[in-house]
C-alpha atoms as a PDB file:
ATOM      1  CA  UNK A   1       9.834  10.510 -20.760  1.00  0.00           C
ATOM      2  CA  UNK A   2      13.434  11.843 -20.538  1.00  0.00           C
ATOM      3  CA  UNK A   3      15.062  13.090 -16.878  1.00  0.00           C
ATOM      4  CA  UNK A   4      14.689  16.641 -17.896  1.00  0.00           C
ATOM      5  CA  UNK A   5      10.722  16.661 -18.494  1.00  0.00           C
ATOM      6  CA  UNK A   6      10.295  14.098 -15.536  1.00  0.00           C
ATOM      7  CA  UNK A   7      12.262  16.419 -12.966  1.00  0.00           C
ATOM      8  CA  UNK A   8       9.592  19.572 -14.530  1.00  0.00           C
ATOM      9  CA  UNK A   9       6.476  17.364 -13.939  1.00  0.00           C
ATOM     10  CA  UNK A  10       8.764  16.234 -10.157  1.00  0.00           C
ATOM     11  CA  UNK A  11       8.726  20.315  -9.444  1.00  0.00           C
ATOM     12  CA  UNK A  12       5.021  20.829 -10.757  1.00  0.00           C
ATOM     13  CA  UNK A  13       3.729  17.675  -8.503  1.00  0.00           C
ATOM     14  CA  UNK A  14       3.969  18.444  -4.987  1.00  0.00           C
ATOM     15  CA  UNK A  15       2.299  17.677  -1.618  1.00  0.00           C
ATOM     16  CA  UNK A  16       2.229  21.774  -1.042  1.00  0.00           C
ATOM     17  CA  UNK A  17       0.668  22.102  -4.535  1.00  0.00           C
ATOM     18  CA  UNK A  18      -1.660  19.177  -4.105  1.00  0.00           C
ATOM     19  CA  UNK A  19      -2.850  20.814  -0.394  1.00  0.00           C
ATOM     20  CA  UNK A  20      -3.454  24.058  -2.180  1.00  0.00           C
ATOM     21  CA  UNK A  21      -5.259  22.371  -4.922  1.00  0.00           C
ATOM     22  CA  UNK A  22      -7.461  20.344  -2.402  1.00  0.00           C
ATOM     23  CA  UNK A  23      -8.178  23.798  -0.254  1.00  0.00           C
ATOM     24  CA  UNK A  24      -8.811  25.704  -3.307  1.00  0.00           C
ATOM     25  CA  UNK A  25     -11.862  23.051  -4.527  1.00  0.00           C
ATOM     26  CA  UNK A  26     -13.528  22.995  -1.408  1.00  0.00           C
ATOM     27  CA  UNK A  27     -13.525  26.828  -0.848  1.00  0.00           C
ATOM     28  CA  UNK A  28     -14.666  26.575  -4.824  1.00  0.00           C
ATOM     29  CA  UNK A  29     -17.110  23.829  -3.085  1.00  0.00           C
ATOM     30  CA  UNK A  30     -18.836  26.595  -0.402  1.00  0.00           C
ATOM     31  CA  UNK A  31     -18.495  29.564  -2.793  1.00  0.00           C
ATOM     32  CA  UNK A  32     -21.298  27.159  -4.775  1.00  0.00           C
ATOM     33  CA  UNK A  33     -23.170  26.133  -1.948  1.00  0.00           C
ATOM     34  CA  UNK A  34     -23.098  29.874  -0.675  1.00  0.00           C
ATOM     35  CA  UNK A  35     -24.659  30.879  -3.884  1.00  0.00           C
ATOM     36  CA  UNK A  36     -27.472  28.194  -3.880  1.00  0.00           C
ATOM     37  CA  UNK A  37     -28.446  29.655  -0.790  1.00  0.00           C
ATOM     38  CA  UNK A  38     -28.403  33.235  -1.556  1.00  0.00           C
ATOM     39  CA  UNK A  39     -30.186  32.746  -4.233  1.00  0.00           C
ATOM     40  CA  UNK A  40     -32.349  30.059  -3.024  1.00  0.00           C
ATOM     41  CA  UNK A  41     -32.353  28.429  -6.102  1.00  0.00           C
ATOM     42  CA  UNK A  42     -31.061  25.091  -7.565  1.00  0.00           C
ATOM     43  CA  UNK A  43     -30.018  24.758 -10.968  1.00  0.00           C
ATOM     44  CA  UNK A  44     -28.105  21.478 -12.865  1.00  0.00           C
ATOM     45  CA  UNK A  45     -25.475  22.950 -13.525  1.00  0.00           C
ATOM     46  CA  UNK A  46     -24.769  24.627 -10.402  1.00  0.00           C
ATOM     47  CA  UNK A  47     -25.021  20.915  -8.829  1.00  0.00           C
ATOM     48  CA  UNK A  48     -22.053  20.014 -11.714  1.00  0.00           C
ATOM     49  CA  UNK A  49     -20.378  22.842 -10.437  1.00  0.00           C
ATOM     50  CA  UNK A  50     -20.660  21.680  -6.734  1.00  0.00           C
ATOM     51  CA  UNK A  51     -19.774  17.708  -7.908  1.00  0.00           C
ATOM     52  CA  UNK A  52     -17.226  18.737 -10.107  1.00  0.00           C
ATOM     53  CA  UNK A  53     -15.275  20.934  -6.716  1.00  0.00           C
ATOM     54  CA  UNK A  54     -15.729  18.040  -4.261  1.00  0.00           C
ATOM     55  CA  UNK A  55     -14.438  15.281  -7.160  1.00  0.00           C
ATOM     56  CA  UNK A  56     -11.283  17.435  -8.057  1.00  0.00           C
ATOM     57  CA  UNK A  57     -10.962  18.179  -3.804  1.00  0.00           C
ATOM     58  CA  UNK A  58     -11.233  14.191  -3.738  1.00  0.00           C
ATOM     59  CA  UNK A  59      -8.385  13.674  -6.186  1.00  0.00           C
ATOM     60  CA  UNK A  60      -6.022  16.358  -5.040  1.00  0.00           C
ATOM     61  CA  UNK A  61      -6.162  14.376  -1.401  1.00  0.00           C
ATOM     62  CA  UNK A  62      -6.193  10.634  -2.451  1.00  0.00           C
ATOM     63  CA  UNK A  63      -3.605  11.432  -4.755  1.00  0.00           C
ATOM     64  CA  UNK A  64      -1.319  13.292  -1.866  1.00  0.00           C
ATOM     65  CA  UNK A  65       0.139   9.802  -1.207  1.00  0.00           C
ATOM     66  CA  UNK A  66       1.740   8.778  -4.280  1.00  0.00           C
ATOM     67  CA  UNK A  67       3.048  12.234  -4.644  1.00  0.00           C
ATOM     68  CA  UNK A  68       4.590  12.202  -1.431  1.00  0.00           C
ATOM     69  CA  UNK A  69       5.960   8.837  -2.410  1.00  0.00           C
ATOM     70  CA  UNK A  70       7.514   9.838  -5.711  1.00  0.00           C
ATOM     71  CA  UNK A  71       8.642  13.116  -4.168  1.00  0.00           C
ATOM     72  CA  UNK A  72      10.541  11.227  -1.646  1.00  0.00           C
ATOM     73  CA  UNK A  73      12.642   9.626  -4.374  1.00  0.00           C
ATOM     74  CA  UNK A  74      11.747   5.802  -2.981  1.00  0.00           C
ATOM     75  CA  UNK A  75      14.874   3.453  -3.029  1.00  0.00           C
ATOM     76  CA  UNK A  76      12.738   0.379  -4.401  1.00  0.00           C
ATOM     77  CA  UNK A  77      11.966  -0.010  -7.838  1.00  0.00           C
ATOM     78  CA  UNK A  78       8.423  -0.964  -6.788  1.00  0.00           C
ATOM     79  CA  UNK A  79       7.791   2.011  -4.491  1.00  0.00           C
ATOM     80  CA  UNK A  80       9.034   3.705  -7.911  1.00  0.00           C
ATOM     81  CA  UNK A  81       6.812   2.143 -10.056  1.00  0.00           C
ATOM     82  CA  UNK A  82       3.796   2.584  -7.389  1.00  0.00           C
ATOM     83  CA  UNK A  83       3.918   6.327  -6.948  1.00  0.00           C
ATOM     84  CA  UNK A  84       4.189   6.344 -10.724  1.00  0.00           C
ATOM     85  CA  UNK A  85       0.976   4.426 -11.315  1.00  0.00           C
ATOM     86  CA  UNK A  86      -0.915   6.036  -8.512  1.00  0.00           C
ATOM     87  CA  UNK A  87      -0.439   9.888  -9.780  1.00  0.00           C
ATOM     88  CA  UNK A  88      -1.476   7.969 -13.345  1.00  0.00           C
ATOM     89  CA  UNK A  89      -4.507   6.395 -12.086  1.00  0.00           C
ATOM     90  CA  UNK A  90      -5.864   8.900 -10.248  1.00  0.00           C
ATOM     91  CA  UNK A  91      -5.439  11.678 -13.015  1.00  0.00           C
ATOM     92  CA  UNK A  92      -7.371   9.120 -15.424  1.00  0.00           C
ATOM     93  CA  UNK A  93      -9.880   8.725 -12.596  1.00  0.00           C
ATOM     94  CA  UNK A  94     -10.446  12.349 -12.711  1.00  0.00           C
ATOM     95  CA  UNK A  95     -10.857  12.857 -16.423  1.00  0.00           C
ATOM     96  CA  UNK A  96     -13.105   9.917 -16.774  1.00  0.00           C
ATOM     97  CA  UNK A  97     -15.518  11.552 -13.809  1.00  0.00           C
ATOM     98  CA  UNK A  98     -15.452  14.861 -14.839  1.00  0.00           C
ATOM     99  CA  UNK A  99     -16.665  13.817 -18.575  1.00  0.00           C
ATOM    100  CA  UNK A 100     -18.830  11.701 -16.602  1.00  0.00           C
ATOM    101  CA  UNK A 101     -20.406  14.876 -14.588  1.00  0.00           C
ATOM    102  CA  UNK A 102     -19.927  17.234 -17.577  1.00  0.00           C
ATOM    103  CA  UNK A 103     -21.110  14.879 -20.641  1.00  0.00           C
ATOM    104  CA  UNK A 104     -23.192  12.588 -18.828  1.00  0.00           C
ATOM    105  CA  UNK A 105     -22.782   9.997 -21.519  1.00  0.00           C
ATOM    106  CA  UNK A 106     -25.072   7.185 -21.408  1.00  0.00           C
ATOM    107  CA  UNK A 107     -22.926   4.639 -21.651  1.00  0.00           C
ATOM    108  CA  UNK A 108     -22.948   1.040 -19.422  1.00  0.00           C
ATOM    109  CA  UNK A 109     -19.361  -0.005 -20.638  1.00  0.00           C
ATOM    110  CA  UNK A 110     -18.316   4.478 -19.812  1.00  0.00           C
ATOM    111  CA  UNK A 111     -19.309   4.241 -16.028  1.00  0.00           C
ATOM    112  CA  UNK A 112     -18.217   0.541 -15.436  1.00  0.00           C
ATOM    113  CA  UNK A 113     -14.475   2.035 -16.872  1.00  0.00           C
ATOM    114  CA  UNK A 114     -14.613   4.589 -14.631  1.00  0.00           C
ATOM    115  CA  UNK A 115     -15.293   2.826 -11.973  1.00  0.00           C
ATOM    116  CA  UNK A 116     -13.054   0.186 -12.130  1.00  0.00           C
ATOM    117  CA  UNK A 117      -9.992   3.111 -12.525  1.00  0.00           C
ATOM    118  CA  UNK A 118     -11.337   5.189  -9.910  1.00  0.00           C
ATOM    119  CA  UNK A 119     -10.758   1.858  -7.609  1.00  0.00           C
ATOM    120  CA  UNK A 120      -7.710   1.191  -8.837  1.00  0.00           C
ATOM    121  CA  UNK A 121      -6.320   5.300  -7.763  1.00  0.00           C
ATOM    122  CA  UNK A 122      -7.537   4.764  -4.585  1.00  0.00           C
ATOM    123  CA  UNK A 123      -6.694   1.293  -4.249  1.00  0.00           C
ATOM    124  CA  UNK A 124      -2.980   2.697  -5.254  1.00  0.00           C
ATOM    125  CA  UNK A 125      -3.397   5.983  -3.188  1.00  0.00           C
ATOM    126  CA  UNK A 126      -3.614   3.696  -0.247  1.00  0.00           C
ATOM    127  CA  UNK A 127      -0.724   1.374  -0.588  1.00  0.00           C
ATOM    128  CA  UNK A 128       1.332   4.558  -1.415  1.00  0.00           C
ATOM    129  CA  UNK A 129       0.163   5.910   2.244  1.00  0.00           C
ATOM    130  CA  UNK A 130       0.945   1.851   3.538  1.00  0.00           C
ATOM    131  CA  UNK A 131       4.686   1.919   1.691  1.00  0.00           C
ATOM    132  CA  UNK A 132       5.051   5.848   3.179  1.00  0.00           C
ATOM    133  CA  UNK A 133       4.278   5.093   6.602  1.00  0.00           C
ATOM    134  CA  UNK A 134       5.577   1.310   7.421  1.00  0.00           C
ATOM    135  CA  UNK A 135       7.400   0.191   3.825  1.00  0.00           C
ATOM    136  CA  UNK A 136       7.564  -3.016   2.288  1.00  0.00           C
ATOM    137  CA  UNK A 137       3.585  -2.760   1.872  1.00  0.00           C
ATOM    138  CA  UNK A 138       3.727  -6.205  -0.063  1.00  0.00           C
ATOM    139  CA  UNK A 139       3.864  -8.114   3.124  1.00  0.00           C
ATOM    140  CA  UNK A 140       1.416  -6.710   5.138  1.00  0.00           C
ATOM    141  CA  UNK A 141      -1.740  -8.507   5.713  1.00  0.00           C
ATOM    142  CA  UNK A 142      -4.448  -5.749   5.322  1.00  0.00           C
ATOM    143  CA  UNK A 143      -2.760  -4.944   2.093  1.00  0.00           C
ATOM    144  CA  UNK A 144      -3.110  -8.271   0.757  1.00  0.00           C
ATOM    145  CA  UNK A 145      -6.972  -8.604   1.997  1.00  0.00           C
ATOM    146  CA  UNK A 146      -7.492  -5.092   0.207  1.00  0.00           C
ATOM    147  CA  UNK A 147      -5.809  -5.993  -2.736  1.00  0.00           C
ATOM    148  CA  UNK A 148      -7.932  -9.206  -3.018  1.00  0.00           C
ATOM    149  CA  UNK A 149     -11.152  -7.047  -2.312  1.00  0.00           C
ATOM    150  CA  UNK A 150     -10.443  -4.632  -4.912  1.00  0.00           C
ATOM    151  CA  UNK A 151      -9.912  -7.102  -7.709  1.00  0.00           C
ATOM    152  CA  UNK A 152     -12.922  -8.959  -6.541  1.00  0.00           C
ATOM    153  CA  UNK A 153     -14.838  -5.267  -7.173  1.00  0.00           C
ATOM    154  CA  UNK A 154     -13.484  -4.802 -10.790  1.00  0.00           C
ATOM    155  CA  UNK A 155     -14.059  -8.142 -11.763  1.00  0.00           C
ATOM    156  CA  UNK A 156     -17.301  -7.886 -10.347  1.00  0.00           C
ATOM    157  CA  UNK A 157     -18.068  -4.592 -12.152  1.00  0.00           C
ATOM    158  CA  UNK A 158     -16.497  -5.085 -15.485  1.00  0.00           C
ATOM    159  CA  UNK A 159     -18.561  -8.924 -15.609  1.00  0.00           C
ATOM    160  CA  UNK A 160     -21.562  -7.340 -14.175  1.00  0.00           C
ATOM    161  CA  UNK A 161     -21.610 -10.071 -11.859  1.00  0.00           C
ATOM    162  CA  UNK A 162     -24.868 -10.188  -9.697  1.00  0.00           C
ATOM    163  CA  UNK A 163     -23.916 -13.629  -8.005  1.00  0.00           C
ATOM    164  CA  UNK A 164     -25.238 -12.894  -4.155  1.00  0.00           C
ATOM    165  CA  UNK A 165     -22.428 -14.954  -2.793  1.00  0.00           C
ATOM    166  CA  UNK A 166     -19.798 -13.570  -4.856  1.00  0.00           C
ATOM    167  CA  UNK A 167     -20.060  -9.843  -3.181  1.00  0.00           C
ATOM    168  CA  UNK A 168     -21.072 -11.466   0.196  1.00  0.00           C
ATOM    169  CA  UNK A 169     -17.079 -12.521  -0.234  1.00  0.00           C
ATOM    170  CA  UNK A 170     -16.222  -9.305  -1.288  1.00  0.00           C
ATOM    171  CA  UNK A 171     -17.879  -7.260   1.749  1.00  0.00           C
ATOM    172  CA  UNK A 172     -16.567 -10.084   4.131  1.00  0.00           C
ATOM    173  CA  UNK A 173     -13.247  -9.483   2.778  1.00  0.00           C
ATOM    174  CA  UNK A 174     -13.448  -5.192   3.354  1.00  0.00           C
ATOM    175  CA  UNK A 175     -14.865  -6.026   7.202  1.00  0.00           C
ATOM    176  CA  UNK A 176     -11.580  -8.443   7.757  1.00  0.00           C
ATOM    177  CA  UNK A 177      -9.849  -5.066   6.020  1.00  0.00           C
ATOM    178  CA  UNK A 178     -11.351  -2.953   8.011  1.00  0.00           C
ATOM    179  CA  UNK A 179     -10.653  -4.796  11.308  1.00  0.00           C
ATOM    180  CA  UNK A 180      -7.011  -5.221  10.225  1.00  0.00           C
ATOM    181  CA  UNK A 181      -6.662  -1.546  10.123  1.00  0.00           C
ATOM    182  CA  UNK A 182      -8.465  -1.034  13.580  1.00  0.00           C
ATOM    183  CA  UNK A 183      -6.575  -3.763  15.563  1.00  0.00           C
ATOM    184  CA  UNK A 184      -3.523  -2.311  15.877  1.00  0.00           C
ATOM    185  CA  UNK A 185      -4.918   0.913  16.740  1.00  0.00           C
ATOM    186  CA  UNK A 186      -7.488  -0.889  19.722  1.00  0.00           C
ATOM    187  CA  UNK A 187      -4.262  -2.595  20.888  1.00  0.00           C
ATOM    188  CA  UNK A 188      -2.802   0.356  21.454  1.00  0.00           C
ATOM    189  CA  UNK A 189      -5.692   1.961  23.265  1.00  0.00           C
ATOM    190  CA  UNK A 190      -5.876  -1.192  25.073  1.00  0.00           C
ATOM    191  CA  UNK A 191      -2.302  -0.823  26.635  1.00  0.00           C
ATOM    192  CA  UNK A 192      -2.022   2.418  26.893  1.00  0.00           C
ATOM    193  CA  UNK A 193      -5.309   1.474  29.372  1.00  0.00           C
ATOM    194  CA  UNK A 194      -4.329  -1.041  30.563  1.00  0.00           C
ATOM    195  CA  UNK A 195      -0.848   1.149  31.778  1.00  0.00           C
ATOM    196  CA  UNK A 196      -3.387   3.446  33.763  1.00  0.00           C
ATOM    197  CA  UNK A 197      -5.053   1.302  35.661  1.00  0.00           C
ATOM    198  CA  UNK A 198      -1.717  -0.128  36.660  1.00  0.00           C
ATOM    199  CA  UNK A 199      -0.562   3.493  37.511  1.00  0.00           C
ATOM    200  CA  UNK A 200      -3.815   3.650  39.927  1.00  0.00           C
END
């Protein structure tokens, strides 16, 4: 892609156009939800309709961070290349689900795809949000344990692994994820406790 069609698809992508985008689906969302129950009636495709506003809502804010990222013109080539990859895989994600919710094809090796690339946005939306808010995301700890928990899911899908043990390691890993995430924050609470009762 040359710099002249790049900076037109720069101006298109934004975090205010993204925002709108995410609004606009879930108002789209309760307009469908209003109409179910005015008319107190529940039809398939007004269920699409409903998925298909709370899928695209889903994208437009998981996919915030790598636009804010790219917008932000990131001075490492990696940053570059993530916000890159994670407007990429999240627009793929979206295609693949909405044929999924529109064509409902019947396909093992379809869904297991779309999985897999759906976890792979948001696995990428998230260390877009990691490099935004602390940079250099490759050191961090809970971004290694993530990483390792997400490839441990695609393998896991695209094998159709059914091993016990092998997804005991994989939710062990997103608990130690999770509680990487929360410790700093209950540190924080902790002192900023710990500083009133020394106040008292």
């Amino acid at each position: 892609m040359d710099l002249k069609r790049l900076n037109q698809l720069k101006g298109l992508l934004t975090p205010k156009a993204y925002t709108v985008g995410c609004l606009a689906s879930l108002f789209a969302g309760l307009v469908v939800v209003f109409a179910m129950v005015l008319l107190a009636e529940y039809t398939k495709t007004r269920g699409r309709l409903l998925l298909t506003a709370l899928v695209v809502a889903a994208y437009f804010f998981a996919s915030l961070g790598p636009v804010w990222l790219w917008q932000g013109s990131p001075a490492t080539r990696a940053a570059k290349l993530l916000s890159r990859a994670g407007i990429g895989a999240g627009a793929a994600a979206l295609m693949l689900l909405l044929t999924g919710i529109w064509g409902t094809p019947n396909s093992d090796a379809f869904w297991k795809s779309t999985a897999i690339i759906t976890l792979l946005g948001l696995g990428l939306a998230y260390l877009a949000v990691v490099e935004l808010r602390q940079g250099e995301f490759i050191r961090r700890f809970a971004v290694w344990v993530f990483t390792s928990a997400a490839s441990l899911a695609c393998i896991g899908i695209a094998a159709g692994i059914n091993w016990p043990p092998y997804w005991w390691v994989f939710t062990l890993a997103v608990i130690v994820w999770v509680a990487a995430l929360l410790a700093p924050v209950a540190m924080y609470l902790g002192r900023g406790v710990g500083r009133r009762f020394q106040g008292r």
